[in-house]
PDB file of N, CA and C in Angstrom:
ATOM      1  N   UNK A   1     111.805 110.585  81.643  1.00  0.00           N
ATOM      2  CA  UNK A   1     110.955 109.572  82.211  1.00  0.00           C
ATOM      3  C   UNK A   1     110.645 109.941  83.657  1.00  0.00           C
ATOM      4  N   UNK A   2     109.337 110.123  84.173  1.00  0.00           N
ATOM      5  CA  UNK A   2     109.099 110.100  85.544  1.00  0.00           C
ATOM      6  C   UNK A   2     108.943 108.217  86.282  1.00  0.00           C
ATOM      7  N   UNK A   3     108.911 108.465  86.935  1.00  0.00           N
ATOM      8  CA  UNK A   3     108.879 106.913  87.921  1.00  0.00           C
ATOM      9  C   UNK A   3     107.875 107.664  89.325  1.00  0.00           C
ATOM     10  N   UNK A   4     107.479 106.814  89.589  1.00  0.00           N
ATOM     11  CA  UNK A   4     106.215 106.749  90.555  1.00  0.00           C
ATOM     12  C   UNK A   4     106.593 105.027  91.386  1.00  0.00           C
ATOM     13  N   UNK A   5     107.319 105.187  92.560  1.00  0.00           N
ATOM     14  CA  UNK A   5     107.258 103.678  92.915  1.00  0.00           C
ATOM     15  C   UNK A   5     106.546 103.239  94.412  1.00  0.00           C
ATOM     16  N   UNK A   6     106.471 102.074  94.133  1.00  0.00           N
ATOM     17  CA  UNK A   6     105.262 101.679  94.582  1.00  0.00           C
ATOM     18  C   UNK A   6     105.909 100.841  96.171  1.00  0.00           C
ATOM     19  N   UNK A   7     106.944 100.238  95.914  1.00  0.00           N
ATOM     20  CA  UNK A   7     107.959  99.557  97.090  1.00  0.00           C
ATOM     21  C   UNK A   7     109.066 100.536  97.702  1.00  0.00           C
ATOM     22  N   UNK A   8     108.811 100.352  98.696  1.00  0.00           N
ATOM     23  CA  UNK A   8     110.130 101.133  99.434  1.00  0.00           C
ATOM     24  C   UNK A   8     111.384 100.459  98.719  1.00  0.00           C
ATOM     25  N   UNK A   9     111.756  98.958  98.711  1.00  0.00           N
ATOM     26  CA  UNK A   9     113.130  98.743  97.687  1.00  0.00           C
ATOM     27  C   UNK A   9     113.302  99.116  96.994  1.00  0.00           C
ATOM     28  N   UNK A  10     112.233  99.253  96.147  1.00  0.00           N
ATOM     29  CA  UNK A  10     112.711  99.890  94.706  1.00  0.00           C
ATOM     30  C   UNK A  10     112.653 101.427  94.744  1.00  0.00           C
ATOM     31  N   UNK A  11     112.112 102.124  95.462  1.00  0.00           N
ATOM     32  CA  UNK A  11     112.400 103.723  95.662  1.00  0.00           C
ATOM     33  C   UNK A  11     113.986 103.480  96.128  1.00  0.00           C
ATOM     34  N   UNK A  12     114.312 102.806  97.150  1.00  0.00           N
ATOM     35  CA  UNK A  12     116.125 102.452  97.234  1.00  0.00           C
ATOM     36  C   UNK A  12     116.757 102.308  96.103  1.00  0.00           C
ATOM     37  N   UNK A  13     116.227 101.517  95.196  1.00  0.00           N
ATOM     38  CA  UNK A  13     117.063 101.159  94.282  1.00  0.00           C
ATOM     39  C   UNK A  13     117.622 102.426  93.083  1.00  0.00           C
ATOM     40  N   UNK A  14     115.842 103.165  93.084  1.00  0.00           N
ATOM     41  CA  UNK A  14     115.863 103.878  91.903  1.00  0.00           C
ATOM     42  C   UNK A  14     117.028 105.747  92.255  1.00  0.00           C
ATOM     43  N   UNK A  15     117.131 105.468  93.752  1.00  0.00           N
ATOM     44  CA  UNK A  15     118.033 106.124  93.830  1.00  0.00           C
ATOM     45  C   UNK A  15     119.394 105.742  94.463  1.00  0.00           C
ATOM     46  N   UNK A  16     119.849 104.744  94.075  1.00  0.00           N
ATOM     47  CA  UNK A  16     121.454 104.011  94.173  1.00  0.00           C
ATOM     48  C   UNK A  16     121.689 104.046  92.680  1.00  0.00           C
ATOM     49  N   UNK A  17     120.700 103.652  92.003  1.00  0.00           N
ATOM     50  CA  UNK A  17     121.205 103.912  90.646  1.00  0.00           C
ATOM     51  C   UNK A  17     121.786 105.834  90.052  1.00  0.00           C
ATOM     52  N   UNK A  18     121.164 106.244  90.918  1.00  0.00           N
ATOM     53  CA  UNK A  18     121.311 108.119  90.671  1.00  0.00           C
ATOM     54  C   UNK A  18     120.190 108.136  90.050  1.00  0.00           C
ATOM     55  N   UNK A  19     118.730 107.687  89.790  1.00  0.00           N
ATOM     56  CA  UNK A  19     117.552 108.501  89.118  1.00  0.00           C
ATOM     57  C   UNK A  19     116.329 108.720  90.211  1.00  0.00           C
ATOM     58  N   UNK A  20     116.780 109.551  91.681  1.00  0.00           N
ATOM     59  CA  UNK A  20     116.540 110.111  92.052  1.00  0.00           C
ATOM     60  C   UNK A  20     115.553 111.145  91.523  1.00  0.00           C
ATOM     61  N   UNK A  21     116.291 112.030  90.980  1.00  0.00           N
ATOM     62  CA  UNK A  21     115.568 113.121  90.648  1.00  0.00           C
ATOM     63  C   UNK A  21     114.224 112.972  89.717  1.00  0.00           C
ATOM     64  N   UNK A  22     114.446 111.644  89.010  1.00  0.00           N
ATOM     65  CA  UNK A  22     112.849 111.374  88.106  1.00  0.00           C
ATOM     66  C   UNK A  22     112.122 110.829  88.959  1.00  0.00           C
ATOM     67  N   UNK A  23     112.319 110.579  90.253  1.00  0.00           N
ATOM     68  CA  UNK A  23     110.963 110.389  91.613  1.00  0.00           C
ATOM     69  C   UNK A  23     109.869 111.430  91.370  1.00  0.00           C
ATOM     70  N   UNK A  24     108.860 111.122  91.110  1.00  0.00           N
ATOM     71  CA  UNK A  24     107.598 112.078  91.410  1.00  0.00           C
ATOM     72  C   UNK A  24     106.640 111.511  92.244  1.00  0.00           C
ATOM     73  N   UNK A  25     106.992 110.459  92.593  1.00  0.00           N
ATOM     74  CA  UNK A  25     105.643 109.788  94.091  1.00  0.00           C
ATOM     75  C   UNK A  25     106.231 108.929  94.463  1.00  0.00           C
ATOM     76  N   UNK A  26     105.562 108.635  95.610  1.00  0.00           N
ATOM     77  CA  UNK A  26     106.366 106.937  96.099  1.00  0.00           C
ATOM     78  C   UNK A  26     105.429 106.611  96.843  1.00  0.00           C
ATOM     79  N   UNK A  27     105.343 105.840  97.465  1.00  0.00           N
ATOM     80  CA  UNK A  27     104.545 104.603  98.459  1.00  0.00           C
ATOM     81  C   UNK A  27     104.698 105.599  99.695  1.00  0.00           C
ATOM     82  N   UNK A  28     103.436 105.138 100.240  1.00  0.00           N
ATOM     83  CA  UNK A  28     103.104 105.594 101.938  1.00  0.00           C
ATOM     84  C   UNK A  28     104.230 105.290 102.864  1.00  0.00           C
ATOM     85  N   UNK A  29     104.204 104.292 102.062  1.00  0.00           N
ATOM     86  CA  UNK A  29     105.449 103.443 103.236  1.00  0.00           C
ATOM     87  C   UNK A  29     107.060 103.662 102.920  1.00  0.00           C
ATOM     88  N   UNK A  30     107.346 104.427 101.812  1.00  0.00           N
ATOM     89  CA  UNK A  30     108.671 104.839 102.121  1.00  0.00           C
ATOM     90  C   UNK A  30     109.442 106.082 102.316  1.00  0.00           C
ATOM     91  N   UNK A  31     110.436 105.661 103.062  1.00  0.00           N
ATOM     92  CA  UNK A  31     110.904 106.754 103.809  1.00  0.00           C
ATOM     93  C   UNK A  31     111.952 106.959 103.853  1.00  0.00           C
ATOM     94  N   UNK A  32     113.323 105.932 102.984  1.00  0.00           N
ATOM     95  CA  UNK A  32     114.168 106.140 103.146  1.00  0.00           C
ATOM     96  C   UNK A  32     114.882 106.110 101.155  1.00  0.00           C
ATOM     97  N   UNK A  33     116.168 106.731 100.857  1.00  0.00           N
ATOM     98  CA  UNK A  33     116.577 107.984 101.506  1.00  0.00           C
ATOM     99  C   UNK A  33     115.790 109.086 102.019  1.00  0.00           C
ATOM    100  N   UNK A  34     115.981 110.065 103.319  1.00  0.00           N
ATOM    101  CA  UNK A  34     115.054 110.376 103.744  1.00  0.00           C
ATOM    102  C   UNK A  34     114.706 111.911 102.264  1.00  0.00           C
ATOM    103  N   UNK A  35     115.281 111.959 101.477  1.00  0.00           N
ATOM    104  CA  UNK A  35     114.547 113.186 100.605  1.00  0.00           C
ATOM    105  C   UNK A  35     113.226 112.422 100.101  1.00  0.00           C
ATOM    106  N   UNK A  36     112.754 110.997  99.565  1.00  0.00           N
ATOM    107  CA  UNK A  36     111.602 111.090  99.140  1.00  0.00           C
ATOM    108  C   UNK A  36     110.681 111.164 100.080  1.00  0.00           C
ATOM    109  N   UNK A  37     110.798 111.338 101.321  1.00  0.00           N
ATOM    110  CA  UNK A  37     109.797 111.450 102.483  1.00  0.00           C
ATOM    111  C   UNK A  37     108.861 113.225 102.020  1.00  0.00           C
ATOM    112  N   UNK A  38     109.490 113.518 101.049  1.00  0.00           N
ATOM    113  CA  UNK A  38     109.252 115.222 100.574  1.00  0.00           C
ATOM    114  C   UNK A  38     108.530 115.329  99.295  1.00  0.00           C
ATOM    115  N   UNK A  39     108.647 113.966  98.632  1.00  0.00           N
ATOM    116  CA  UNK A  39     107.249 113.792  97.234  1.00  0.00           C
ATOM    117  C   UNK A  39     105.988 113.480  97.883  1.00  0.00           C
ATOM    118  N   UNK A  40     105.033 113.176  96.568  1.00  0.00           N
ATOM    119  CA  UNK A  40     104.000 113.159  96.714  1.00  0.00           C
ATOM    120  C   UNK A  40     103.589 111.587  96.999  1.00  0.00           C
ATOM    121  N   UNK A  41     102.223 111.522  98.112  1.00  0.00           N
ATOM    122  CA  UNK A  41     102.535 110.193  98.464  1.00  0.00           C
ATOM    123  C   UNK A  41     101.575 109.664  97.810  1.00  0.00           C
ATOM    124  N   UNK A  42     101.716 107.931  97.284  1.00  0.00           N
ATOM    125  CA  UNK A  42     100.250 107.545  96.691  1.00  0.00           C
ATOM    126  C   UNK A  42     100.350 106.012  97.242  1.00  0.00           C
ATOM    127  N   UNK A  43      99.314 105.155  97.374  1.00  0.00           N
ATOM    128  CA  UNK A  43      98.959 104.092  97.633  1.00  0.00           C
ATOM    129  C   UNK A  43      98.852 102.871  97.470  1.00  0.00           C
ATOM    130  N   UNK A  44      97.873 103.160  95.588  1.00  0.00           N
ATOM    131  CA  UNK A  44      97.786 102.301  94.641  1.00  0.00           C
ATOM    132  C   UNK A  44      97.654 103.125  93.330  1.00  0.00           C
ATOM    133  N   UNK A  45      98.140 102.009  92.402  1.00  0.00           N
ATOM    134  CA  UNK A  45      97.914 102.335  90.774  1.00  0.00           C
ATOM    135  C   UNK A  45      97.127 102.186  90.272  1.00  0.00           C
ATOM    136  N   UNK A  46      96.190 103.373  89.476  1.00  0.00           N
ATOM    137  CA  UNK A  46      95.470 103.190  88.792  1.00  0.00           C
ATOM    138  C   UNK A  46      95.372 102.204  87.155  1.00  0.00           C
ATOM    139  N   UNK A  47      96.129 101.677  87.255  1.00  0.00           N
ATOM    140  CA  UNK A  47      96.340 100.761  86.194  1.00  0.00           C
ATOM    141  C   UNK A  47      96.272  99.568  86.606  1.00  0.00           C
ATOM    142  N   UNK A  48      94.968  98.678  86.478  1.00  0.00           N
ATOM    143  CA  UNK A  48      94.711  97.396  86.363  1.00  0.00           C
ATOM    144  C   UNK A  48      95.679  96.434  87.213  1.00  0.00           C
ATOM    145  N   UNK A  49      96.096  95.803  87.853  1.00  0.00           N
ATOM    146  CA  UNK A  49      97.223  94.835  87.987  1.00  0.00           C
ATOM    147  C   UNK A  49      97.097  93.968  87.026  1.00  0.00           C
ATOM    148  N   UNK A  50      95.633  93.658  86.210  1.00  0.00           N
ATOM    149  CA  UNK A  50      96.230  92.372  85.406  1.00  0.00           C
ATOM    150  C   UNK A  50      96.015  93.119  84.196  1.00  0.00           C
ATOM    151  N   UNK A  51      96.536  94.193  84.030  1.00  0.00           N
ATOM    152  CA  UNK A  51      96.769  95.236  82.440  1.00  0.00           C
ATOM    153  C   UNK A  51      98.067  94.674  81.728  1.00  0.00           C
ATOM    154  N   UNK A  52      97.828  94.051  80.294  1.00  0.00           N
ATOM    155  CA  UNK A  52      99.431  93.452  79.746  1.00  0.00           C
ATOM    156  C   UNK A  52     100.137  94.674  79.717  1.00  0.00           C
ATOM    157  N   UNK A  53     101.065  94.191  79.091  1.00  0.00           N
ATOM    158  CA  UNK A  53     102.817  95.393  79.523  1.00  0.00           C
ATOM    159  C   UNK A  53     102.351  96.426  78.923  1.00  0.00           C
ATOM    160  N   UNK A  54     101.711  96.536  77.144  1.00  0.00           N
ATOM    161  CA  UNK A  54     101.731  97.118  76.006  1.00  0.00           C
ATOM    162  C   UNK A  54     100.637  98.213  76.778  1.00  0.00           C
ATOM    163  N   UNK A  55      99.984  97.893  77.442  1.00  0.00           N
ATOM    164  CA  UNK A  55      98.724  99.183  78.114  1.00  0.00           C
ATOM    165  C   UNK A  55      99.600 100.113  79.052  1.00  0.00           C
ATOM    166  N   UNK A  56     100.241  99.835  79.681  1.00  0.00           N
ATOM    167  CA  UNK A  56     100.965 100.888  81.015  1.00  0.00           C
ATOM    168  C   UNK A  56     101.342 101.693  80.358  1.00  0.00           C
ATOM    169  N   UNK A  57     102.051 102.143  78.828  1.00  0.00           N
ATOM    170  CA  UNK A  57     102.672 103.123  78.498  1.00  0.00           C
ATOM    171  C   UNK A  57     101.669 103.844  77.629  1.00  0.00           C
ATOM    172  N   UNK A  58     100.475 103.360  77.777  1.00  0.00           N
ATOM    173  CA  UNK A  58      99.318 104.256  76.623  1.00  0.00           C
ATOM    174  C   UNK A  58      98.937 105.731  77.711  1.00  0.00           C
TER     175      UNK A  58
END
């Protein structure tokens, strides 16, 4: 599974849990731990905000 996150908390979170390494982007705005300051940065999601659940994984 890759992850792409969008909040600096949850880039925290997703590496306190240890899935670090499935980071492949994160938000402009985060910076801490400082290794994702070294992915790729993105902004917004191209997926709808009001897209139901069943579309995000197509």
């Amino acid at each position: 599974m890759r992850i792409v996150s969008l909040l600096p908390s949850a880039t925290e979170i997703v590496c306190q849990l240890g899935l670090g390494e499935r980071l492949v982007g994160v938000s402009h705005e985060c910076d801490y731990p400082p290794e994702v300051r070294n992915l790729p940065s993105v902004t917004d999601s191209k997926i709808p905000s009001d897209a139901p659940s069943g579309e995000i994984d197509r």
